[in-house]
PDB file of N, CA and C in Angstrom:
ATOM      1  N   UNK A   1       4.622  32.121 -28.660  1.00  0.00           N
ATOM      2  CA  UNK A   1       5.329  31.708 -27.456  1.00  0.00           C
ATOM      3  C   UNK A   1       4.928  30.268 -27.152  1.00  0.00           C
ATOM      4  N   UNK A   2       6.052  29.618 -26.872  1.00  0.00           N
ATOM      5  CA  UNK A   2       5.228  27.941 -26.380  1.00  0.00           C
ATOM      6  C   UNK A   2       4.707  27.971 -25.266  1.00  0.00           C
ATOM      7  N   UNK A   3       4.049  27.091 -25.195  1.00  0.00           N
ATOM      8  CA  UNK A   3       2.996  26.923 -23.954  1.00  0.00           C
ATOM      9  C   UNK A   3       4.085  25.618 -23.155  1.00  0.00           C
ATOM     10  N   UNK A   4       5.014  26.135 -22.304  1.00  0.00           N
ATOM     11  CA  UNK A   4       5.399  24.674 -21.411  1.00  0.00           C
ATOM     12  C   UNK A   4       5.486  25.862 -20.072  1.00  0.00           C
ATOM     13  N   UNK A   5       6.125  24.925 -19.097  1.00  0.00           N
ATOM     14  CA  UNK A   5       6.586  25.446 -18.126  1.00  0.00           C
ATOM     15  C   UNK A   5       7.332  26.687 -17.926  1.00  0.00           C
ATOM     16  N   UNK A   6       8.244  26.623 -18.816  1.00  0.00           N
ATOM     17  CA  UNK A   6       9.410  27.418 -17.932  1.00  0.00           C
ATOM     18  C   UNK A   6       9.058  28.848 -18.860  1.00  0.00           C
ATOM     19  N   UNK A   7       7.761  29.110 -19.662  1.00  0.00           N
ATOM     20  CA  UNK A   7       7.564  29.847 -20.510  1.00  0.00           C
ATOM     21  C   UNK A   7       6.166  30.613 -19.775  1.00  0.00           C
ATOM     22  N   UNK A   8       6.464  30.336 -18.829  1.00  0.00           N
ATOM     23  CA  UNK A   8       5.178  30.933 -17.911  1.00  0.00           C
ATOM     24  C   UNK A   8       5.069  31.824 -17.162  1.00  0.00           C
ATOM     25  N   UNK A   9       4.302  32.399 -16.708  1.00  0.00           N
ATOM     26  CA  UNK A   9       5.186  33.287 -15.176  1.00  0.00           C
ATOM     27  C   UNK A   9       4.454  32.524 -14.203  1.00  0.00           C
ATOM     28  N   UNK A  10       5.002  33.087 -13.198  1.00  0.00           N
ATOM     29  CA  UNK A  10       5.267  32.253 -11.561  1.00  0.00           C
ATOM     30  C   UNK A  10       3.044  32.476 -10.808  1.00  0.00           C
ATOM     31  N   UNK A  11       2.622  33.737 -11.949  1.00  0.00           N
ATOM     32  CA  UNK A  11       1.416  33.461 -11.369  1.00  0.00           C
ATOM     33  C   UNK A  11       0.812  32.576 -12.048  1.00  0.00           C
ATOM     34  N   UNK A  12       1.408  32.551 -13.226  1.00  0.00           N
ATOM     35  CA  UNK A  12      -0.031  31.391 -14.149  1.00  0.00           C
ATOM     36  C   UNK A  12       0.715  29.627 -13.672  1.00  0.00           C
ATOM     37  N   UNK A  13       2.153  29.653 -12.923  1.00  0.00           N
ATOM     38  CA  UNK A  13       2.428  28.302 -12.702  1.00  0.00           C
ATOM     39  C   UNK A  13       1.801  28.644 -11.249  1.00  0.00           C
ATOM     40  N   UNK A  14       1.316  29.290 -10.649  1.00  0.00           N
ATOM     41  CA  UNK A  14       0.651  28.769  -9.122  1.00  0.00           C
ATOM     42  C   UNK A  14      -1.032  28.519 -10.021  1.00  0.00           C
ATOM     43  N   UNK A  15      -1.692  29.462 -10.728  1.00  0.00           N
ATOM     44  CA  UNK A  15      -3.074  29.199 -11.262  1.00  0.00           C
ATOM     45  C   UNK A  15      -3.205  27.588 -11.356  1.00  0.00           C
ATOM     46  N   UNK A  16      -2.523  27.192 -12.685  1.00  0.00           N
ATOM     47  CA  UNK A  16      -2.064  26.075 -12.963  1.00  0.00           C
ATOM     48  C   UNK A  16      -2.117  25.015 -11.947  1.00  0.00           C
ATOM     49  N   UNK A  17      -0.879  25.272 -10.331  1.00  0.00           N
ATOM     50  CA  UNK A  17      -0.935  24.013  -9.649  1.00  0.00           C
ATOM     51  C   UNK A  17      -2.313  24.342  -8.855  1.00  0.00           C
ATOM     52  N   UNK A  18      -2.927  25.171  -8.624  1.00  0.00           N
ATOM     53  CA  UNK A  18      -4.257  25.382  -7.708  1.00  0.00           C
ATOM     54  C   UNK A  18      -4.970  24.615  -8.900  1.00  0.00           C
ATOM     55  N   UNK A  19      -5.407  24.536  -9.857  1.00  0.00           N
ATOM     56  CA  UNK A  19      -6.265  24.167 -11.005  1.00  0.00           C
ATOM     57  C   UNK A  19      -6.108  22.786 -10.787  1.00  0.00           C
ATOM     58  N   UNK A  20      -4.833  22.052 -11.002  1.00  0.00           N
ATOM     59  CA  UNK A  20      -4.585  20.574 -10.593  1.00  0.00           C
ATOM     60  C   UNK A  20      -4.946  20.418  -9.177  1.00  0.00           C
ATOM     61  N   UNK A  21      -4.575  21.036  -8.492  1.00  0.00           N
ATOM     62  CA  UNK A  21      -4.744  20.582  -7.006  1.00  0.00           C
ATOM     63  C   UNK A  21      -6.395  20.013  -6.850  1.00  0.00           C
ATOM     64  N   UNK A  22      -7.301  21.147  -7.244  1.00  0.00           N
ATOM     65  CA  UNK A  22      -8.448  21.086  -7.114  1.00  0.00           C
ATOM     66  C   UNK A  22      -9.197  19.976  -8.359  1.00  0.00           C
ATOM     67  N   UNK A  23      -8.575  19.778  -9.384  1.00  0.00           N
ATOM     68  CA  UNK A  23      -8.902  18.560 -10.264  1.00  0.00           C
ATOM     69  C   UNK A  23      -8.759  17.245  -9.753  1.00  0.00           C
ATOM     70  N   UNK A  24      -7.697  16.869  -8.769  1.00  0.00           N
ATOM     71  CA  UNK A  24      -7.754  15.609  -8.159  1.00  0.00           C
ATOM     72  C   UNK A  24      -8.274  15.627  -6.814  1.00  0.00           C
ATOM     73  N   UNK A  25      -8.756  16.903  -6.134  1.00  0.00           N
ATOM     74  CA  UNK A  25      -9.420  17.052  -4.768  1.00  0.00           C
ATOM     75  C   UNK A  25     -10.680  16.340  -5.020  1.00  0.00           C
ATOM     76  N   UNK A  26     -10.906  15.322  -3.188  1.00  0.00           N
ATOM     77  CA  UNK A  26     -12.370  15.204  -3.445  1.00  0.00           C
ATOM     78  C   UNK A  26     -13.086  16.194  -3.327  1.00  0.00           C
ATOM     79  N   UNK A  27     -14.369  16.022  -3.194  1.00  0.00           N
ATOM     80  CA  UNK A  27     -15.581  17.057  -3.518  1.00  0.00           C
ATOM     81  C   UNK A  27     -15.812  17.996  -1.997  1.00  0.00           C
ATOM     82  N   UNK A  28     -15.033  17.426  -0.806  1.00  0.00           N
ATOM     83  CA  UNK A  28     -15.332  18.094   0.070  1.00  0.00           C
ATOM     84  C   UNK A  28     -14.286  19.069   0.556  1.00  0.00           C
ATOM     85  N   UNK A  29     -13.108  18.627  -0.269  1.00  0.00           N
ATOM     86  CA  UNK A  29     -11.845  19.502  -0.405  1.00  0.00           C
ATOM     87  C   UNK A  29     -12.013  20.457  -1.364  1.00  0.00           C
ATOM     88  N   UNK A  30     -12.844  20.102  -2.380  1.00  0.00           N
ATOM     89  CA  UNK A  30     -13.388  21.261  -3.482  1.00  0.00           C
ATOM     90  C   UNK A  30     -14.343  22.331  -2.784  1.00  0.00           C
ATOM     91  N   UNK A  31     -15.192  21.499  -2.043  1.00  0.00           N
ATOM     92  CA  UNK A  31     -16.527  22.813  -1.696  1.00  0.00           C
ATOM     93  C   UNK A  31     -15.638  24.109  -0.949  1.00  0.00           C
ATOM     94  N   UNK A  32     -14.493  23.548  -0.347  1.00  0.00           N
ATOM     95  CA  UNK A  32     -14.279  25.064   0.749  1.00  0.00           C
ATOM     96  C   UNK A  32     -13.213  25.896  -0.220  1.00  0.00           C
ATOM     97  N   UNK A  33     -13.030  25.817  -1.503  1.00  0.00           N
ATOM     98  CA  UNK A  33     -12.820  26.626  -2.418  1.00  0.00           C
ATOM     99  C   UNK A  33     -13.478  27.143  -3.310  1.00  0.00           C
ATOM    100  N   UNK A  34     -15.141  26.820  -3.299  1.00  0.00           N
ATOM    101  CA  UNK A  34     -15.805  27.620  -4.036  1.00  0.00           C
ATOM    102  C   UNK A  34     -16.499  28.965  -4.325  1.00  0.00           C
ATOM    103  N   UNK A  35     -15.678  29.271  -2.695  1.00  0.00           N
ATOM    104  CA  UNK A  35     -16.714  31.386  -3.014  1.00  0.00           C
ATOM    105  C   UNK A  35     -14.640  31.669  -3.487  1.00  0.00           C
ATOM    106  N   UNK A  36     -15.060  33.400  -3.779  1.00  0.00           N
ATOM    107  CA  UNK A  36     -14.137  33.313  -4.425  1.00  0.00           C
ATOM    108  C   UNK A  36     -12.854  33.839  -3.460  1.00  0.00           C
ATOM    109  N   UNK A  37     -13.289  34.484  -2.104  1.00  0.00           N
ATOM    110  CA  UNK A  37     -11.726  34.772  -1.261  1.00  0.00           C
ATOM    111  C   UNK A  37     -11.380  33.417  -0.994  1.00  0.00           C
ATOM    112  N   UNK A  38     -11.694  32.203  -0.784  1.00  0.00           N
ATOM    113  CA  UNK A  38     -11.286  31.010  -0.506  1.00  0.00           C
ATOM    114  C   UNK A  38     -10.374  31.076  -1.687  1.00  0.00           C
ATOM    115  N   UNK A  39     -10.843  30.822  -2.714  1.00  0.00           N
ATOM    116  CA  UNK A  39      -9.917  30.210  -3.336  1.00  0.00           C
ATOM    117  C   UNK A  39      -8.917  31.335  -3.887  1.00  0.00           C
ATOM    118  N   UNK A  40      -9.169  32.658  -3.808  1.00  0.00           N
ATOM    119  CA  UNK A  40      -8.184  33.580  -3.712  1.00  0.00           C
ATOM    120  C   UNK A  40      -7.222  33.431  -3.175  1.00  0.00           C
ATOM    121  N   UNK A  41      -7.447  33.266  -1.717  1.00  0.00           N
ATOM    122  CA  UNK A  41      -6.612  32.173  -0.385  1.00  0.00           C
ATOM    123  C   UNK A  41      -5.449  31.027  -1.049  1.00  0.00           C
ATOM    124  N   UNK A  42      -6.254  30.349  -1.748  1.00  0.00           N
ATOM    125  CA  UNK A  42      -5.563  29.455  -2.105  1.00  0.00           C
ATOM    126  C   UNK A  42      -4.375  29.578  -2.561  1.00  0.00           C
ATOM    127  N   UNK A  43      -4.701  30.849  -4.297  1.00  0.00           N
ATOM    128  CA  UNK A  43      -3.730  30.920  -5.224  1.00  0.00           C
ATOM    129  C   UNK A  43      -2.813  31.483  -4.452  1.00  0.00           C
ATOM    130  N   UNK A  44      -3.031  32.527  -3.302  1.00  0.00           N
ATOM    131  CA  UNK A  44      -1.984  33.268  -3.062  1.00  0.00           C
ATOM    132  C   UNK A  44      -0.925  32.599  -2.264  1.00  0.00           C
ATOM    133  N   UNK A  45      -1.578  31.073  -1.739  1.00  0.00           N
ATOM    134  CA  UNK A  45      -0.760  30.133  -0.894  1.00  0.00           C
ATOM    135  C   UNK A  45       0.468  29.715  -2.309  1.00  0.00           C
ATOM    136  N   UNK A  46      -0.636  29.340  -2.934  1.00  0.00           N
ATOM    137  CA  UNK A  46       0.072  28.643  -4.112  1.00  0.00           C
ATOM    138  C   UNK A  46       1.240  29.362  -4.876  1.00  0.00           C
ATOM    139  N   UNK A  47       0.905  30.527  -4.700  1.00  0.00           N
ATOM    140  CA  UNK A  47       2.283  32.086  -5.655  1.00  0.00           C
ATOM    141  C   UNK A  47       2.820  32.229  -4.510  1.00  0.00           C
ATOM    142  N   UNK A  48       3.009  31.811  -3.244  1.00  0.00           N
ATOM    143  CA  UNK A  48       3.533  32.712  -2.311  1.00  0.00           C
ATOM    144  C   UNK A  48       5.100  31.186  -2.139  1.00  0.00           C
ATOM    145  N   UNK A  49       4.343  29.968  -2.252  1.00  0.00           N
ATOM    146  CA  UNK A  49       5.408  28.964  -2.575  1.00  0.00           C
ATOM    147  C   UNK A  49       6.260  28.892  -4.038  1.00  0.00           C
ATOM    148  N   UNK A  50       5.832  29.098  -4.981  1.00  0.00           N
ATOM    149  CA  UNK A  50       6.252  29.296  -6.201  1.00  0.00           C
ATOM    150  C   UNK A  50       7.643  30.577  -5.956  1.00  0.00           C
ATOM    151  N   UNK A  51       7.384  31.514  -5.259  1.00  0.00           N
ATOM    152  CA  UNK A  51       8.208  32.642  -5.006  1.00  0.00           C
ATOM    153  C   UNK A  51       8.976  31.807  -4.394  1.00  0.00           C
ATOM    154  N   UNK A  52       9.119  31.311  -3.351  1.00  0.00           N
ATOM    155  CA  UNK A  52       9.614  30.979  -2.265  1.00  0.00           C
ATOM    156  C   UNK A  52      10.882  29.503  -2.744  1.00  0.00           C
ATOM    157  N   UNK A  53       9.933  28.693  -3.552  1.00  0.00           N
ATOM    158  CA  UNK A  53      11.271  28.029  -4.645  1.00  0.00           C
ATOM    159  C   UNK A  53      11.862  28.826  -5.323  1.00  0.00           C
ATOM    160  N   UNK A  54      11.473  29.324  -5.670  1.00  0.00           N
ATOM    161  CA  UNK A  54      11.943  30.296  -7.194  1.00  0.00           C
ATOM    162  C   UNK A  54      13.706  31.247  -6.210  1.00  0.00           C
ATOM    163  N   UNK A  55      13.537  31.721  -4.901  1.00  0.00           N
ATOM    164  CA  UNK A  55      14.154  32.325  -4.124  1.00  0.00           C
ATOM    165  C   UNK A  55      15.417  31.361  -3.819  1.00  0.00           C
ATOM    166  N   UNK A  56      15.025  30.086  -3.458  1.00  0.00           N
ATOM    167  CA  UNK A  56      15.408  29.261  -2.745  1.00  0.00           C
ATOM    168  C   UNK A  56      16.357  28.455  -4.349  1.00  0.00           C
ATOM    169  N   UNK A  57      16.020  28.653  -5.185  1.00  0.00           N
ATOM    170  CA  UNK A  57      17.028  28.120  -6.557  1.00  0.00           C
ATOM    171  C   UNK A  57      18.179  28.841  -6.677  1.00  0.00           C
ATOM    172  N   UNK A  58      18.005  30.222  -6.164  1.00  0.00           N
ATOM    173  CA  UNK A  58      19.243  31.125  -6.335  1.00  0.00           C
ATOM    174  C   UNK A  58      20.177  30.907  -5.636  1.00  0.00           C
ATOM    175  N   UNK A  59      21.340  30.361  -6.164  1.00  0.00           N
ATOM    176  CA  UNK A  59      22.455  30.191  -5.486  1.00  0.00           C
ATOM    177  C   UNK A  59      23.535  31.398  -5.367  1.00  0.00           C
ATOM    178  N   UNK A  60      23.976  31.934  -4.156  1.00  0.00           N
ATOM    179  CA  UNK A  60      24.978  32.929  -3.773  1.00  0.00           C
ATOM    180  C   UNK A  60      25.944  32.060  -4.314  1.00  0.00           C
ATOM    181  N   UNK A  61      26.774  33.126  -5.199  1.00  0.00           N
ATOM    182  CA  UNK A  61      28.212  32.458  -5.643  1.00  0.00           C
ATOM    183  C   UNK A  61      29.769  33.261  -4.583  1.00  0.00           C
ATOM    184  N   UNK A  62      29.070  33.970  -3.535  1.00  0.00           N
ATOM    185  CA  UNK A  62      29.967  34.514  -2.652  1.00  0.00           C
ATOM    186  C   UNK A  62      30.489  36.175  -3.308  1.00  0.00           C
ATOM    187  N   UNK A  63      29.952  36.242  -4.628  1.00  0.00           N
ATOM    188  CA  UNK A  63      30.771  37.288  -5.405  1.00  0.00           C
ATOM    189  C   UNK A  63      29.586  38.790  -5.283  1.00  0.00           C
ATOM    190  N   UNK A  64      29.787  39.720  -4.806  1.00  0.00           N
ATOM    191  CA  UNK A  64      28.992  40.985  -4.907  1.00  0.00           C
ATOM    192  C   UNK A  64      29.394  42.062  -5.581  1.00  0.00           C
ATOM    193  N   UNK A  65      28.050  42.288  -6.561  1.00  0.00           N
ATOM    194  CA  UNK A  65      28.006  43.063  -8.005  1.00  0.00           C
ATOM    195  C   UNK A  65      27.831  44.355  -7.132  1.00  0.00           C
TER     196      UNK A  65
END
């Protein structure tokens, strides 16, 4: 399977942007993610927006299956 984006699922693309987020955070934006419900906190912020685009891409074409 390739490794890009759209070959992912929606939890490993929130892992992913929490992983970046916290790679360019300074160190005091890092510390309050280091026990682990914090940053549990985080991902679930992070999957709960990922859903929330992912929802928000679907376009109604007016037609019901």
């Amino acid at each position: 399977m390739p490794d890009g984006f759209l070959s992912k699922s929606q939890a490993e693309v929130a892992l992913d942007l929490v992983q970046k987020y916290l790679e360019f955070a300074d160190e005091e934006e890092k510390a309050k993610y280091r026990d682990a419900d914090s940053y549990f906190r985080l991902f679930e912020r992070a999957y709960r927006l990922i859903l929330e685009i992912e929802d928000r891409g679907k376009s109604s074409t007016g037609f019901r299956v």
